[in-house]
Protein backbone atom coordinates (compact mmCIF):
# COMPACT_ATOMS: atom_id res chain seq x y z
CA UNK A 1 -2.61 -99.55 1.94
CA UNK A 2 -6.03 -98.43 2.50
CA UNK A 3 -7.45 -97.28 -0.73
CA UNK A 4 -11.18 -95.72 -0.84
CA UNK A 5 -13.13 -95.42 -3.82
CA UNK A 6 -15.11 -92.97 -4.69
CA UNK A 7 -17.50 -92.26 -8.00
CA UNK A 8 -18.62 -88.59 -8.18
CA UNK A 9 -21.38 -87.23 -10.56
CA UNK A 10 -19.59 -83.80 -11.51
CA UNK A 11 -22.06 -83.29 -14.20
CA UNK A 12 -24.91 -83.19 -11.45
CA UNK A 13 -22.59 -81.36 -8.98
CA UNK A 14 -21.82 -78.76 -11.19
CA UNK A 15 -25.11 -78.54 -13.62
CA UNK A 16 -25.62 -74.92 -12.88
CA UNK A 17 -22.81 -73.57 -12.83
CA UNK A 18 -20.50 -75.03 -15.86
CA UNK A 19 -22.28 -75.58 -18.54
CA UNK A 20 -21.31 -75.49 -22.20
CA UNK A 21 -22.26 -72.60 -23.79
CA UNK A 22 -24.89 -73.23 -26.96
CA UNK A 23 -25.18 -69.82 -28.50
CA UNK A 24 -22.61 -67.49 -29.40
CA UNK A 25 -22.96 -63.94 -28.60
CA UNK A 26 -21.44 -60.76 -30.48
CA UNK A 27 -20.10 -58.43 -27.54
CA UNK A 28 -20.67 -54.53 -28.33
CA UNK A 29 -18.97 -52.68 -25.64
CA UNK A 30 -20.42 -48.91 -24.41
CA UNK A 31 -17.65 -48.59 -21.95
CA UNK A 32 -19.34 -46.29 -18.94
CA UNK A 33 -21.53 -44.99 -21.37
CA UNK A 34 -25.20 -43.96 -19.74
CA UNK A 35 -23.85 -44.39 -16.38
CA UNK A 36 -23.93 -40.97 -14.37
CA UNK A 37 -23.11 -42.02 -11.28
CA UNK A 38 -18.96 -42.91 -10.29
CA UNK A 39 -18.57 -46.33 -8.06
CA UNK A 40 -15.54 -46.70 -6.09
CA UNK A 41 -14.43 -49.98 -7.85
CA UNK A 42 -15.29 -48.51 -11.42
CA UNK A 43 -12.78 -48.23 -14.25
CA UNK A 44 -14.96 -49.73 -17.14
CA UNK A 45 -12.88 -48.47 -20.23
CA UNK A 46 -10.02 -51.24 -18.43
CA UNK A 47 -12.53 -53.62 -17.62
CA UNK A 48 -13.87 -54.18 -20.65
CA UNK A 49 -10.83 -53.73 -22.35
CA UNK A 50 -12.25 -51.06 -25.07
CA UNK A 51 -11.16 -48.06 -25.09
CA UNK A 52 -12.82 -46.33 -27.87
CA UNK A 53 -16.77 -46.00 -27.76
CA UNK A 54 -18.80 -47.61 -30.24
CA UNK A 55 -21.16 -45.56 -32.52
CA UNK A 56 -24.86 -46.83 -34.04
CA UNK A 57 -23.27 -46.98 -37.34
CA UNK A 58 -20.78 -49.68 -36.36
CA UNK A 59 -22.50 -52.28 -35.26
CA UNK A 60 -23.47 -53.73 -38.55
CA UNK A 61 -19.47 -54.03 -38.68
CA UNK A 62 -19.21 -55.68 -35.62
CA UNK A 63 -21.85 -57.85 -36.29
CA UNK A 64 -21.05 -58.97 -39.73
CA UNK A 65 -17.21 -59.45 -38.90
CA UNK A 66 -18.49 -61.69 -35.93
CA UNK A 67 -21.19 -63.56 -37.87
CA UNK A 68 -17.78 -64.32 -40.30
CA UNK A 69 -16.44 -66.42 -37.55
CA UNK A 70 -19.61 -68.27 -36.24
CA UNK A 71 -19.33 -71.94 -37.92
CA UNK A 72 -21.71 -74.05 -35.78
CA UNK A 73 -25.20 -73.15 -38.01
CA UNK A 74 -26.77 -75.35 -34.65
CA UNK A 75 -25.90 -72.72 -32.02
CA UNK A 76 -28.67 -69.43 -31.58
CA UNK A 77 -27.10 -66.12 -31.71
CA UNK A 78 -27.67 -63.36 -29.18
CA UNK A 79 -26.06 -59.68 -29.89
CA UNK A 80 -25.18 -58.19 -26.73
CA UNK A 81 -24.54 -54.37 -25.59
CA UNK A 82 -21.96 -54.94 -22.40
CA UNK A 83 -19.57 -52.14 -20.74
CA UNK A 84 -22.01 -49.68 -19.66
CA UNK A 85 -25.46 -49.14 -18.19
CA UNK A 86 -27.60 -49.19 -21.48
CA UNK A 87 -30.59 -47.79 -20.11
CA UNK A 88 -29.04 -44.90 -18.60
CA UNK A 89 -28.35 -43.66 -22.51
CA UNK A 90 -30.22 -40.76 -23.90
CA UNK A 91 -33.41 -42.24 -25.40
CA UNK A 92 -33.09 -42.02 -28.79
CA UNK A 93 -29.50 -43.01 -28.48
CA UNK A 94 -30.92 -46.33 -27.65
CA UNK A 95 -32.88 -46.75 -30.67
CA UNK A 96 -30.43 -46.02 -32.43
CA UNK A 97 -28.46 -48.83 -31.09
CA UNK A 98 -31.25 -51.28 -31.13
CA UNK A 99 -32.53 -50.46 -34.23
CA UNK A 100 -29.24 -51.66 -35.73
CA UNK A 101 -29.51 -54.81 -33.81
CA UNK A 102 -32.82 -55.48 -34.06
CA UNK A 103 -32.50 -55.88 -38.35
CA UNK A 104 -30.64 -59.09 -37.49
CA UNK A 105 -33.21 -60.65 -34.98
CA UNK A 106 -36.02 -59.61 -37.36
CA UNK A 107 -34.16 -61.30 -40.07
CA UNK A 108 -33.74 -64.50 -38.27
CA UNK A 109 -30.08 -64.51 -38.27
CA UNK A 110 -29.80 -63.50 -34.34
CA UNK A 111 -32.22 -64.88 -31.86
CA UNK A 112 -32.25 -62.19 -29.62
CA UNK A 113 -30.40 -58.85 -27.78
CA UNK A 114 -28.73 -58.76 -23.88
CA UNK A 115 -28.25 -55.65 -22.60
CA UNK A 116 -26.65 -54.85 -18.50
CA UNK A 117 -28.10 -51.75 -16.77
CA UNK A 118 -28.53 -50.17 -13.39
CA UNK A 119 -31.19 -50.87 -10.74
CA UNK A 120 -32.67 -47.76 -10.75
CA UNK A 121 -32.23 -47.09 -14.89
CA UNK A 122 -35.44 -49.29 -15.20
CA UNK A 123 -38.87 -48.38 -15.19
CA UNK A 124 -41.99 -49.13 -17.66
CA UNK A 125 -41.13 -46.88 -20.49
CA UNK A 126 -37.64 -48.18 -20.63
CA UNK A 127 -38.72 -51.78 -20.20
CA UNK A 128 -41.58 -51.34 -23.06
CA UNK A 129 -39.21 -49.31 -25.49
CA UNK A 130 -36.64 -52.78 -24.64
CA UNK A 131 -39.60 -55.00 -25.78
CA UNK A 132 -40.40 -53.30 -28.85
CA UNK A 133 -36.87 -53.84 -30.34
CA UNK A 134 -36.42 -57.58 -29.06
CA UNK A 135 -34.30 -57.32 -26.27
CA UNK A 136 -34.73 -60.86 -24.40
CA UNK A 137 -32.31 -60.68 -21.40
CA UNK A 138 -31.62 -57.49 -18.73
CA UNK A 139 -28.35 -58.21 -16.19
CA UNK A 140 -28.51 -55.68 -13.44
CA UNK A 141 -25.53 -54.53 -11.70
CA UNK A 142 -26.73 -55.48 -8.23
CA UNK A 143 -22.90 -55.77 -6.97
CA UNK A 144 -24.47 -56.39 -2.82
CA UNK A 145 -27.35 -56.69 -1.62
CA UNK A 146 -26.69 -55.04 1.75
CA UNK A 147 -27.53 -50.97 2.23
CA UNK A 148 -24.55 -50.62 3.66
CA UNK A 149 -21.69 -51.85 1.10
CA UNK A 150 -23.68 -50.67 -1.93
CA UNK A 151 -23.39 -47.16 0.42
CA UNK A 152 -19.33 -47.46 0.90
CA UNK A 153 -19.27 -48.49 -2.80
CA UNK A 154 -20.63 -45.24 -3.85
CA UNK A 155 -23.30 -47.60 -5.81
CA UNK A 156 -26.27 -44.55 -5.90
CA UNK A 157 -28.69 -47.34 -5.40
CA UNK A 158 -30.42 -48.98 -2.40
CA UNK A 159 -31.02 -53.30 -2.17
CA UNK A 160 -34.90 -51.82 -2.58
CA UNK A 161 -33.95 -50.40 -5.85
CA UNK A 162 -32.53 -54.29 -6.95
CA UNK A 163 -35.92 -56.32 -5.81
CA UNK A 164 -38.14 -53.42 -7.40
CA UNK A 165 -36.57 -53.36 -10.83
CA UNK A 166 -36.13 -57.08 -10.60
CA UNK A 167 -40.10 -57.69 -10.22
CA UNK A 168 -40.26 -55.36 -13.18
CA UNK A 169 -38.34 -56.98 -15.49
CA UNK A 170 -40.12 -60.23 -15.18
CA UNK A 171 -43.34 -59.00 -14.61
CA UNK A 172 -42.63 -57.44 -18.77
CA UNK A 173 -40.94 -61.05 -19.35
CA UNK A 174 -37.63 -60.60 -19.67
CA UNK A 175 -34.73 -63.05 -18.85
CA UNK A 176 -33.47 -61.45 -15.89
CA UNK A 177 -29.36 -61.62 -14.95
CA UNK A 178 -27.67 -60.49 -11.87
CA UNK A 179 -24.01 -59.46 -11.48
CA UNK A 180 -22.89 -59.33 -7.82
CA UNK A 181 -19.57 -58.89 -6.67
CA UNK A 182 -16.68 -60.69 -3.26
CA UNK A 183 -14.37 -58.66 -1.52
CA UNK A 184 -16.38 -54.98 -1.71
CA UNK A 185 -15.50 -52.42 1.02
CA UNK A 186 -17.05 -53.15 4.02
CA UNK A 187 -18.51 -56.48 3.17
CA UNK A 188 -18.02 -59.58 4.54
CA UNK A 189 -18.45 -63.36 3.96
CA UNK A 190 -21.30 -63.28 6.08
CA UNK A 191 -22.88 -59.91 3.93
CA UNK A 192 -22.36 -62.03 1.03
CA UNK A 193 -23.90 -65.14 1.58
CA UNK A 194 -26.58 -63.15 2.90
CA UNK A 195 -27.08 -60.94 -0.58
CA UNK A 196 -26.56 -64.95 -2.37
CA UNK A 197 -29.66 -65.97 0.26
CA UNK A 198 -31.08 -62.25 -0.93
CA UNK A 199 -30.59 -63.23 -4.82
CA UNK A 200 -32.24 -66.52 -4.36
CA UNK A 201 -35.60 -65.03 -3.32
CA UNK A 202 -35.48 -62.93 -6.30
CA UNK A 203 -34.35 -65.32 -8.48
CA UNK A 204 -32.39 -64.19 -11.47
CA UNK A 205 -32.46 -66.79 -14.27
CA UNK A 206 -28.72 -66.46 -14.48
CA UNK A 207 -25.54 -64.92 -12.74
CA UNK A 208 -21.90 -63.80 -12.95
CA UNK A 209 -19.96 -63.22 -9.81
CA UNK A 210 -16.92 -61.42 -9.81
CA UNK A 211 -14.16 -60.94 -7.23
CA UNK A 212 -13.14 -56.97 -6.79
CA UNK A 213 -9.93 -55.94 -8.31
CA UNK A 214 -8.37 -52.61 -7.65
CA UNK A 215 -7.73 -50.62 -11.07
CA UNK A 216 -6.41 -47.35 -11.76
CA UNK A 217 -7.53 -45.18 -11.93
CA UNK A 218 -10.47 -45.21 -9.54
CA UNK A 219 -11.45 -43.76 -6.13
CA UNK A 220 -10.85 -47.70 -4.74
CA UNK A 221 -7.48 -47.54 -5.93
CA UNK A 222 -7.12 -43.96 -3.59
CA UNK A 223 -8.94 -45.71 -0.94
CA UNK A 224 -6.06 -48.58 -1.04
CA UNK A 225 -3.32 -46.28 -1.25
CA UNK A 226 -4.45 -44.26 1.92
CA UNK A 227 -5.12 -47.59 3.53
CA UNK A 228 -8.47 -47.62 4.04
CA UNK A 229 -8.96 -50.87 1.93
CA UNK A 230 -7.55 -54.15 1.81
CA UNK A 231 -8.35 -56.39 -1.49
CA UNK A 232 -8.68 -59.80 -0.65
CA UNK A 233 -5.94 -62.24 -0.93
CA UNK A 234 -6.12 -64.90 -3.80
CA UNK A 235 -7.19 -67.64 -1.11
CA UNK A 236 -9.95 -65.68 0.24
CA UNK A 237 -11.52 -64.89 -2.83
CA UNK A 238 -11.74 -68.46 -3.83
CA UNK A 239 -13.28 -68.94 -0.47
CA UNK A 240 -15.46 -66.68 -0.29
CA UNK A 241 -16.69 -67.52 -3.66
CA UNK A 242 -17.47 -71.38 -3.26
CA UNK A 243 -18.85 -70.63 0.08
CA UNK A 244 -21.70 -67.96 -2.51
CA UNK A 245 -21.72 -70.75 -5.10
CA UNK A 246 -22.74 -73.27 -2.34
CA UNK A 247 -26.27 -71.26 -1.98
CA UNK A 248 -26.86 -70.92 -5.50
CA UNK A 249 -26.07 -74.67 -6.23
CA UNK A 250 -29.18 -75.85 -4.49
CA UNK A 251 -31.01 -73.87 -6.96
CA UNK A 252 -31.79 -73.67 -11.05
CA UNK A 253 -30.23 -70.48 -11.55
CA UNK A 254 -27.59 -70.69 -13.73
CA UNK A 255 -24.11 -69.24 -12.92
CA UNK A 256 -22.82 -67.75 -16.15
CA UNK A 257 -19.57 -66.50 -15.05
CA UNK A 258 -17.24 -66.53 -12.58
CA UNK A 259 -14.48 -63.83 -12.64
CA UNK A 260 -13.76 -61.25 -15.12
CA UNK A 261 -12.97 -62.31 -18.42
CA UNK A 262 -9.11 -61.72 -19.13
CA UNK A 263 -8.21 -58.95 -21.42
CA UNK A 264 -5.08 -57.29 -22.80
CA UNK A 265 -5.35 -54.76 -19.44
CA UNK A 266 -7.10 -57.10 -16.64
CA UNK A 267 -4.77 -60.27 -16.61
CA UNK A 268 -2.28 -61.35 -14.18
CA UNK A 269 0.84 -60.24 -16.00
CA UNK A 270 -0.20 -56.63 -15.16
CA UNK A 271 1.27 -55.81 -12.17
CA UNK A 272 -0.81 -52.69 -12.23
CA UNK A 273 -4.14 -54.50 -11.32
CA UNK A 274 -4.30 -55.56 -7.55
CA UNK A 275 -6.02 -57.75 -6.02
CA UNK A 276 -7.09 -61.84 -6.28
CA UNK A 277 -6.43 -61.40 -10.30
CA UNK A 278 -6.14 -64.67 -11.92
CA UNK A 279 -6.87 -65.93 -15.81
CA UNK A 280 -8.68 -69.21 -14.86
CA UNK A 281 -10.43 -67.48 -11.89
CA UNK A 282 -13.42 -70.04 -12.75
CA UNK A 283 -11.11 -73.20 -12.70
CA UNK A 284 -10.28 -72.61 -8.97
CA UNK A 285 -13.77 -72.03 -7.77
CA UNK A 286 -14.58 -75.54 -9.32
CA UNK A 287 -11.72 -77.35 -8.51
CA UNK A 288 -12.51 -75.96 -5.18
CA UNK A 289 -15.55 -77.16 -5.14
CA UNK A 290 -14.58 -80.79 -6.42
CA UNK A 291 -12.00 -81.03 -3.88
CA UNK A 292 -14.52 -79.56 -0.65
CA UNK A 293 -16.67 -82.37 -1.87
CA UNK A 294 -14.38 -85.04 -1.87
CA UNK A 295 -13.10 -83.40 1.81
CA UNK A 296 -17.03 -84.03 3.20
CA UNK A 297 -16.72 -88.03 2.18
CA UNK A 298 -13.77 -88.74 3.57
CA UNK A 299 -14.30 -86.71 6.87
CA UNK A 300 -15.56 -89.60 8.85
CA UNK A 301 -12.89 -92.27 7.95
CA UNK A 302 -9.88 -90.01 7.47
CA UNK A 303 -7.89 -91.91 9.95
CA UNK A 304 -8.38 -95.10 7.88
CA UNK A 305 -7.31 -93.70 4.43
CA UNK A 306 -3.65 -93.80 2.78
CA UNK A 307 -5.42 -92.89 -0.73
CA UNK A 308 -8.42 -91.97 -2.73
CA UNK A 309 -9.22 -93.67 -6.30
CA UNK A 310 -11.75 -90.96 -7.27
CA UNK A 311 -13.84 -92.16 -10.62
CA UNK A 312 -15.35 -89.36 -12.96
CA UNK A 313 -15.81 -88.74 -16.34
CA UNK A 314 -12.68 -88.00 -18.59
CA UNK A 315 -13.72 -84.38 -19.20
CA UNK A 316 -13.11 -83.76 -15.06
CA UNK A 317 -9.85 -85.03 -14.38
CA UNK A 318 -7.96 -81.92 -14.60
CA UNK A 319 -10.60 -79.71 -12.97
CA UNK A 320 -10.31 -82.90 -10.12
CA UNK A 321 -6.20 -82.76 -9.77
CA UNK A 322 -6.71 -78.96 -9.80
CA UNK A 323 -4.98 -75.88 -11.30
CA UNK A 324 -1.38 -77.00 -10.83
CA UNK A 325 -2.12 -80.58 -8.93
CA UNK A 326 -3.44 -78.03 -6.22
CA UNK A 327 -6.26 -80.88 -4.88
CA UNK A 328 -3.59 -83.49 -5.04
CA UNK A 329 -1.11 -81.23 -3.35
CA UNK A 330 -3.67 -80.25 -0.79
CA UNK A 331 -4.89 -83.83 0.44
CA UNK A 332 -1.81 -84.97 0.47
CA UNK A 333 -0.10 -82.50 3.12
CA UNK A 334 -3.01 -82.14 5.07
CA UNK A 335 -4.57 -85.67 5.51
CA UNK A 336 -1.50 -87.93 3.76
CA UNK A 337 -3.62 -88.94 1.32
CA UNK A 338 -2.59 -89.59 -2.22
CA UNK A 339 -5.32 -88.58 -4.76
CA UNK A 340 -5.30 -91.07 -7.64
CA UNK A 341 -7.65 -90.18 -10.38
CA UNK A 342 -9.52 -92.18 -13.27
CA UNK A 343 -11.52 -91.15 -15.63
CA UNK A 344 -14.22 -93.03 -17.49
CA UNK A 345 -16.15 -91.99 -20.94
């Protein structure tokens, strides 16, 4: 038996886009609120999994409930307003909000305040008013970076409208985050490694990337029922996604997220949700990645090869085997290769 050897560096491979987390952050969810425009994909109140909109005076609840739970006095603390586009509130709304959240960075107990927006929800007012009340980080919803998906998504913004408020934002000195989206109507693979390539010359200093699920209800949801969209399957979505992930590997910006985060309403026991849904959306992309890496060493002496001895550290091996042995499985009908793995400290 031929048996190859190979030692991977997974914690160079994936530096950017699995990383630990070293802060904990207190979610406040303003599902849809400030948004006034209706994308096709959009059902936020599911997405976020709140239904019930949070008021200024409970987020000293929410943030003394959380700070309960926080144990590791090493980690920083970041509050965070998620679920809607913040900026898009009425004005004093949003002092109102940060003023409540602000007490806590002021005090020293929270480092800072994240807040996601629009594209076209930021200009200098909005970005000074931010600044004032400590707000370090702004995620945009850029969702495509191509005229004509964010048009057939019903997005109300233009790819101009991304790189202006992006040069904005750092230009005030803000962290700036991006949030785009695989599997949009009338995108393509090629539409999205071109927005990743797009993304890059902007560069964000971090990014989630989330596969497009159809919820209802939402105009997407219509759109699949009268056939004139097709989600992707599970297996494209993971495709697509390492294949966006390749671009952004060669880079420092850091991938944050990968998938939606599974709640009561978007998981994969709800039948209701359609699409390339999946609780450990992230695990697949990297064991994905692992095993397309392992696929580009071997290429040249497949032939030769009855099995693999791949060597990394202890915290890889599952992420190596893959979500249900899938790697193993994988090399082994394709090539007849049997994947041994063996982790070292």
């Amino acid at each position: 038996m031929n048996n190859l050897k190979i030692k991977l560096n997974l914690d160079e491979e994936l530096r950017n886009i699995k990383n630990k987390s070293k802060q904990y952050t207190i979610p406040i969810f303003i599902p849809h609120k400030g948004c006034k425009n209706e994308c096709v994909f959009c059902n936020q109140r599911k997405i976020s999994g709140h239904i019930k909109e949070v008021t200024p005076d409970q987020i000293e609840h929410i943030i003394e409930t959380y700070l309960e739970f926080f144990t590791n006095t090493n980690r920083s603390i970041e509050i965070a307003f998620f679920g809607g586009s913040f900026t898009g509130l009425d004005y004093k709304l949003q002092q109102q909000y940060l003023t409540k959240a602000n007490k806590y960075v002021e005090s020293g107990i929270v480092e800072g305040i994240r807040i996601s927006t629009r594209p076209d929800y930021i200009s200098p007012k909005i970005l000074k008013l931010l600044k004032a009340y400590n707000v370090h980080t702004i995620e945009l919803g850029v969702q495509s970076l191509n005229n004509e998906v964010l048009e057939k998504s019903k997005r109300g913004h233009t790819k101009e409208d991304v790189i202006k408020a992006s040069r904005l934002i750092k230009l005030y000195g803000f962290k700036l985050g991006h949030q785009i989206m695989i599997g949009l109507p009338g995108s393509s693979l090629k539409k999205e490694i071109d927005t990743a390539k797009d993304v890059v010359k902007i560069y964000p200093n971090e990014l989630r990337i989330y596969p497009v699920y159809v919820i209802s209800p939402s105009e997407l949801y219509d759109m699949y029922n009268e056939g004139k969209y097709e989600p992707l399957s599970f297996e494209e979505a993971i495709y697509r996604t390492c294949k966006v992930v390749e671009i952004f590997k060669r880079t420092d910006i850091k991938i944050i997220r990968l998938g939606l985060q599974s709640t009561d309403e978007i998981c994969s026991s709800n039948k209701e949700i359609i699409g390339p849904v999946c609780d450990n959306f992230a695990e697949y992309v990297f064991s994905r990645i692992i095993r397309n890496t392992i696929e580009n060493k071997i290429k040249d002496n497949i032939k030769n090869i009855d099995a693999i001895d791949v060597i990394v550290p202890k915290k890889y091996i599952s992420l190596v085997s893959g979500p249900k042995k899938s790697n193993k499985v994988f090399l082994y009908d394709k090539y007849g290769i049997k994947l041994n793995i063996k982790g070292e400290l």
